[in-house]
Protein backbone atom coordinates (compact mmCIF):
# COMPACT_ATOMS: atom_id res chain seq x y z
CA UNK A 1 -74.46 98.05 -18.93
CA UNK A 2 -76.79 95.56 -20.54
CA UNK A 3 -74.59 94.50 -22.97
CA UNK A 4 -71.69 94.08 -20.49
CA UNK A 5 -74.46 91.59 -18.06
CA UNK A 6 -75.32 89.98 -20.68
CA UNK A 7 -71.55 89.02 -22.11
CA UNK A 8 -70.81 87.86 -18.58
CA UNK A 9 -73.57 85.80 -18.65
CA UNK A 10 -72.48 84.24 -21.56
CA UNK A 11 -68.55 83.88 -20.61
CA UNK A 12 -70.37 82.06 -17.62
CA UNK A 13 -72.25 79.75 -19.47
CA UNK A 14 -69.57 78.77 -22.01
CA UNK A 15 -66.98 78.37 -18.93
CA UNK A 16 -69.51 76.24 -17.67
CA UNK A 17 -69.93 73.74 -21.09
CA UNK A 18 -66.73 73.33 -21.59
CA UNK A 19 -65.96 72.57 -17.94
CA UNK A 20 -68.73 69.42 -17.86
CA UNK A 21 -67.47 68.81 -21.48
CA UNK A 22 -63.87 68.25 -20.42
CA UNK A 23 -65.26 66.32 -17.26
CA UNK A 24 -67.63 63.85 -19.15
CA UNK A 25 -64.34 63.34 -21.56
CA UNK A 26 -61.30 62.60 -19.22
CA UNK A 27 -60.88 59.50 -17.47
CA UNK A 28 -59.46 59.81 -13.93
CA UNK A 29 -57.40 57.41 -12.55
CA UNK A 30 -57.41 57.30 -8.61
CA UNK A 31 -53.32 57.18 -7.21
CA UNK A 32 -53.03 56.05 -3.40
CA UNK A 33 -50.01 57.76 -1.83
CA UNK A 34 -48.97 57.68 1.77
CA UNK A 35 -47.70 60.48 3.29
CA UNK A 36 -46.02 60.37 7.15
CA UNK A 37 -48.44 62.12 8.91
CA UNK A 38 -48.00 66.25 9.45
CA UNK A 39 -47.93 67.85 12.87
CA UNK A 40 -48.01 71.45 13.09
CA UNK A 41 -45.72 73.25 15.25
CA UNK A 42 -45.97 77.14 16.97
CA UNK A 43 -43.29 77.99 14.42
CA UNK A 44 -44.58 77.37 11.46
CA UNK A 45 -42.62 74.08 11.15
CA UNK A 46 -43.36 71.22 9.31
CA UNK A 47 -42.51 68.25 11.18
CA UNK A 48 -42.69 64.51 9.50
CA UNK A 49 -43.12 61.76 11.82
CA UNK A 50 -43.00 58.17 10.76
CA UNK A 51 -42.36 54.68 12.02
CA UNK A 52 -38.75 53.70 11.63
CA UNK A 53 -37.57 49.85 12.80
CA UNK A 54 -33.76 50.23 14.31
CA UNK A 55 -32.17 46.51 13.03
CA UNK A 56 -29.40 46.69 15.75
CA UNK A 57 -25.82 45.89 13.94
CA UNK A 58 -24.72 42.70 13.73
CA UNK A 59 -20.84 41.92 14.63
CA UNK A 60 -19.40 40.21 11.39
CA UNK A 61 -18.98 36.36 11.62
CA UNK A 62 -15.34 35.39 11.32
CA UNK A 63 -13.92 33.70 8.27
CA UNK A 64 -11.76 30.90 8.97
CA UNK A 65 -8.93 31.00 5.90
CA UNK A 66 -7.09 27.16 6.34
CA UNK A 67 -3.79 27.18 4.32
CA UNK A 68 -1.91 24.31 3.64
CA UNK A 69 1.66 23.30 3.69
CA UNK A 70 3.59 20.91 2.57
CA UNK A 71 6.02 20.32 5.26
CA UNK A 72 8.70 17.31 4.26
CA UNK A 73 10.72 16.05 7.73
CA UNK A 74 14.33 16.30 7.57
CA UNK A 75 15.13 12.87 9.50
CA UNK A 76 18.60 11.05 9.52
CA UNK A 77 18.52 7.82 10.38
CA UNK A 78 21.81 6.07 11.83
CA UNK A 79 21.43 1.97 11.05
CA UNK A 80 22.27 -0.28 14.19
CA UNK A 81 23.45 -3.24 13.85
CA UNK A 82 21.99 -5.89 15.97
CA UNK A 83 23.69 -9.22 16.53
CA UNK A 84 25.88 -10.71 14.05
CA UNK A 85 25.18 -9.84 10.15
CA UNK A 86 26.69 -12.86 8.68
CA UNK A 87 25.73 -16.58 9.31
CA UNK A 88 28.69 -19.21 10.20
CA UNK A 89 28.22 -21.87 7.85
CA UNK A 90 27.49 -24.98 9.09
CA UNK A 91 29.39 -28.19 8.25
CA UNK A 92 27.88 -31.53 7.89
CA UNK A 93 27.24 -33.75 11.08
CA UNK A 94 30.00 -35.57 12.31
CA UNK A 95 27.34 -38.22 13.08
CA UNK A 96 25.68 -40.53 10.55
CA UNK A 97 22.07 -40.67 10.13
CA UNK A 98 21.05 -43.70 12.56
CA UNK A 99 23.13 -42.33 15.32
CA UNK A 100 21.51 -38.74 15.22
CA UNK A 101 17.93 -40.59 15.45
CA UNK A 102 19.34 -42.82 17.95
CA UNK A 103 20.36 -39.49 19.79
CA UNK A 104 17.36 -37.62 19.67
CA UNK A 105 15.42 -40.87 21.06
CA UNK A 106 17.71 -40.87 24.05
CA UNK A 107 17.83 -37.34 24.39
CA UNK A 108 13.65 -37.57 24.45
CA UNK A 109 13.65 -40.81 26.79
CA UNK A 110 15.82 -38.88 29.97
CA UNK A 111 16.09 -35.36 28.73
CA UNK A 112 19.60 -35.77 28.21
CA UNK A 113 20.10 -36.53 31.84
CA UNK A 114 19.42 -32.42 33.36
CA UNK A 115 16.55 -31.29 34.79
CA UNK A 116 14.63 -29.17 33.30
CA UNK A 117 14.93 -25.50 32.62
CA UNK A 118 17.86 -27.70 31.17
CA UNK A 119 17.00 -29.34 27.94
CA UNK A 120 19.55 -32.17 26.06
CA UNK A 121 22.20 -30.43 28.02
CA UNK A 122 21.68 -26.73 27.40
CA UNK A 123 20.78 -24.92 30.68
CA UNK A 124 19.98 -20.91 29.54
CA UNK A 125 21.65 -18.05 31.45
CA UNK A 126 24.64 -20.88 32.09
CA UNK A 127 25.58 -21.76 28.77
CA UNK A 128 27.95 -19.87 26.78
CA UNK A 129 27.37 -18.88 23.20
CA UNK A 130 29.76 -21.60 21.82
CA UNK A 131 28.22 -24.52 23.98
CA UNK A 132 25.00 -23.21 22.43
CA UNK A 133 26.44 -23.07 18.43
CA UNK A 134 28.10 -26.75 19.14
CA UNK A 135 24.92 -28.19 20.27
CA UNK A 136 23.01 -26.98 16.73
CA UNK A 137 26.49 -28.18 14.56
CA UNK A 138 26.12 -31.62 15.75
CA UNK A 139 23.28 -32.42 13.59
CA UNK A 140 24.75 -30.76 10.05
CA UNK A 141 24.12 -29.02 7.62
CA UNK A 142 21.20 -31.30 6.23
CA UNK A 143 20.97 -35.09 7.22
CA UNK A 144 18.90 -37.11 5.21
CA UNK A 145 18.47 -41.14 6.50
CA UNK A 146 16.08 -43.71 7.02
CA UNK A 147 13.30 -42.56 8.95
CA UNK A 148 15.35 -39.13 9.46
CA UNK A 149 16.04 -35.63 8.31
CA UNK A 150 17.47 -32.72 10.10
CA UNK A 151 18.21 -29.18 8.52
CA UNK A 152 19.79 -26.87 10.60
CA UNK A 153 19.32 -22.92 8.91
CA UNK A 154 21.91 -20.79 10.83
CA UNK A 155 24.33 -21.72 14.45
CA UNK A 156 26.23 -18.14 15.19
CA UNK A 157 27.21 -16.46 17.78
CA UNK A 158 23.67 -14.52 18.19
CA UNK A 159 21.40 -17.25 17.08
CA UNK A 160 20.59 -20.65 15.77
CA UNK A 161 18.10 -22.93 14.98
CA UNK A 162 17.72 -26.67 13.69
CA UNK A 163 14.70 -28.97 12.69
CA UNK A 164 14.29 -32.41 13.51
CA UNK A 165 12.04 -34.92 11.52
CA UNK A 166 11.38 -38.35 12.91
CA UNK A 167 9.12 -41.26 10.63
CA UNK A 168 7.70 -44.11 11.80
CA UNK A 169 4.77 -45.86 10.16
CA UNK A 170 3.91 -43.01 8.21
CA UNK A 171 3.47 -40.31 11.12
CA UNK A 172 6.06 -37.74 11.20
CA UNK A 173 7.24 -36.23 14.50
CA UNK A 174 8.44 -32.38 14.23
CA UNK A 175 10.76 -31.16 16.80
CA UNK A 176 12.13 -27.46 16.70
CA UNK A 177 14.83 -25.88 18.52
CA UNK A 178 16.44 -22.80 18.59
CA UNK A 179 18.38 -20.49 20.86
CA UNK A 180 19.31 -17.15 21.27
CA UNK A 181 22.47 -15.86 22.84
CA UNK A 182 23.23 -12.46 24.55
CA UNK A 183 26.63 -10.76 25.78
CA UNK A 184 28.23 -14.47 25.34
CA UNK A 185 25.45 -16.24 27.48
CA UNK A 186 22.33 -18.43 26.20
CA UNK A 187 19.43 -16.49 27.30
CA UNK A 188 16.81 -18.11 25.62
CA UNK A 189 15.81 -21.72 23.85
CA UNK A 190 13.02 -22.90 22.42
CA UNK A 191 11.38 -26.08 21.93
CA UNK A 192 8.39 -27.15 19.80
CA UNK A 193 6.93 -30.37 18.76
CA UNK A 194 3.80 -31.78 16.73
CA UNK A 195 3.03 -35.21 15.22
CA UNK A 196 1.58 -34.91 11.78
CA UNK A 197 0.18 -37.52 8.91
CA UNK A 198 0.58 -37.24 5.10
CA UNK A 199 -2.79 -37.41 3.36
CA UNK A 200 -3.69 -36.92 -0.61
CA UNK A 201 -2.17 -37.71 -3.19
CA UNK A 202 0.83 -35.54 -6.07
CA UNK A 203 -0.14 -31.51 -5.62
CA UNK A 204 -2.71 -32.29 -3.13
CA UNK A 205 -0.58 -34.03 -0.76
CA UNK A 206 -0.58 -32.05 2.42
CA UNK A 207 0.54 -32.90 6.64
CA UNK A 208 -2.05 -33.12 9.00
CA UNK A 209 -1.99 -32.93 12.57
CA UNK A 210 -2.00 -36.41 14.32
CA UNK A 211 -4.05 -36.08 17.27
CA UNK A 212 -3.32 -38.94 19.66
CA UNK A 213 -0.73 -39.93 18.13
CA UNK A 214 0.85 -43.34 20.40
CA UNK A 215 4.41 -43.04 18.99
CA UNK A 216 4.72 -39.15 19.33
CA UNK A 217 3.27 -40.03 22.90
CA UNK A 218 5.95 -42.33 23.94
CA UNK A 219 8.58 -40.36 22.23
CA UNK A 220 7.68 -37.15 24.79
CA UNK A 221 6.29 -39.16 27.94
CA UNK A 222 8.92 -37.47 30.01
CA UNK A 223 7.55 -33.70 29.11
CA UNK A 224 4.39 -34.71 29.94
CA UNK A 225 2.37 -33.21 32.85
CA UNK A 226 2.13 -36.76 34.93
CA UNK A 227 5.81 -37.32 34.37
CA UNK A 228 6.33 -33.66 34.88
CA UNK A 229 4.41 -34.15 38.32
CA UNK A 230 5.96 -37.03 39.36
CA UNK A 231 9.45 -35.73 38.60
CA UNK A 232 9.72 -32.47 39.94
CA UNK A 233 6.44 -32.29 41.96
CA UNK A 234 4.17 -29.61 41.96
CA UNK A 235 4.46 -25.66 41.06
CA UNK A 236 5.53 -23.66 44.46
């Protein structure tokens, strides 16, 4: 029996070295872990509770998917012909140079004896289409005279047109007509005017406008507004 106490004794003892030998010789390194807490339940059962976040679902956003196309248009076109597609030529003036100036100056002076919408003769929406073409023929072609030149560009059945240079101590007076006929009638003329000056010299020679002019005055008194007024009285 005394041998027996005294080898438990020493099991004790040696248990007991080796234990604080082992504990002064191992390092320990501490581990944090998180559990969900435990609740204990009447039958035995282990229940885990934790905090859970619901994200609610989110509805897809739509993709928009563009595709082009090349689409070419199928168009047929039909050409229409409008007025007259060939020009009559124009022959030269049966008048000579003086006696077209001599002609416009009268024509200016009284208006060709008609009252106005009526101009040198040519009332619009009265007029046929040939009265209109032999009024633009008078003057040719091209004229060239002293103190003169005329070009006429086209006198058909549709339209026509003629310009009218006048000199006179170096001003030049412009005068532009043209007309435009419709189902046989004249339905519309035009009329412009301007009095211009020549200034420079070789390439740099160009027209000015002559404001004031006194001849281009005198030429149109009678389409001015005083004669206008005292003609045909005032606008009703």
């Amino acid at each position: 029996m005394k041998k027996s106490g005294l080898c438990l004794i020493w099991l004790f003892l040696l248990v007991g070295c080796v234990s604080n030998s082992f504990q002064q010789n191992a390092t320990v390194i501490p581990t944090q872990i998180d559990f969900p807490a435990i609740t204990k339940t009447s039958n035995a059962t282990i229940a885990f509770t934790a905090n859970v976040t619901v994200f609610p679902e989110q509805s897809p956003t739509p993709i928009q998917t563009y595709i082009e196309r090349s689409i070419t248009p199928s168009i047929s076109l039909t050409p229409t012909r409008i007025g007259s597609l060939t020009t009559t030529p124009i022959p030269a003036s049966t008048m000579s140079g003086p006696e077209i100036r001599e002609f416009v100056i009268e024509m200016l002076h009284n208006n060709g004896e008609c009252r106005l919408p009526c101009f040198w003769g040519l009332s619009p929406q009265l007029d046929t289409s040939q009265t209109s073409q032999a009024f633009i023929k008078r003057f040719g072609i091209v004229t060239f005279a002293k103190d003169i030149i005329t070009h006429s560009n086209t006198a058909d059945a549709t339209m026509g047109n003629t310009d009218i240079d006048l000199y006179n101590n170096g001003s030049r007076t412009h005068i532009s007509i043209s007309y435009h006929n419709q189902l046989g009638k004249l339905e519309q003329l035009v009329v412009g005017a301007e009095s211009t000056y020549e200034s420079g010299e070789g390439g740099d020679l160009v027209n000015k406008t002559n404001y004031g002019d006194p001849n281009f005055t005198q030429l149109f008194k009678y389409y001015l507004l005083p004669d206008i007024l005292s003609n045909y009285g005032l606008a009703t």
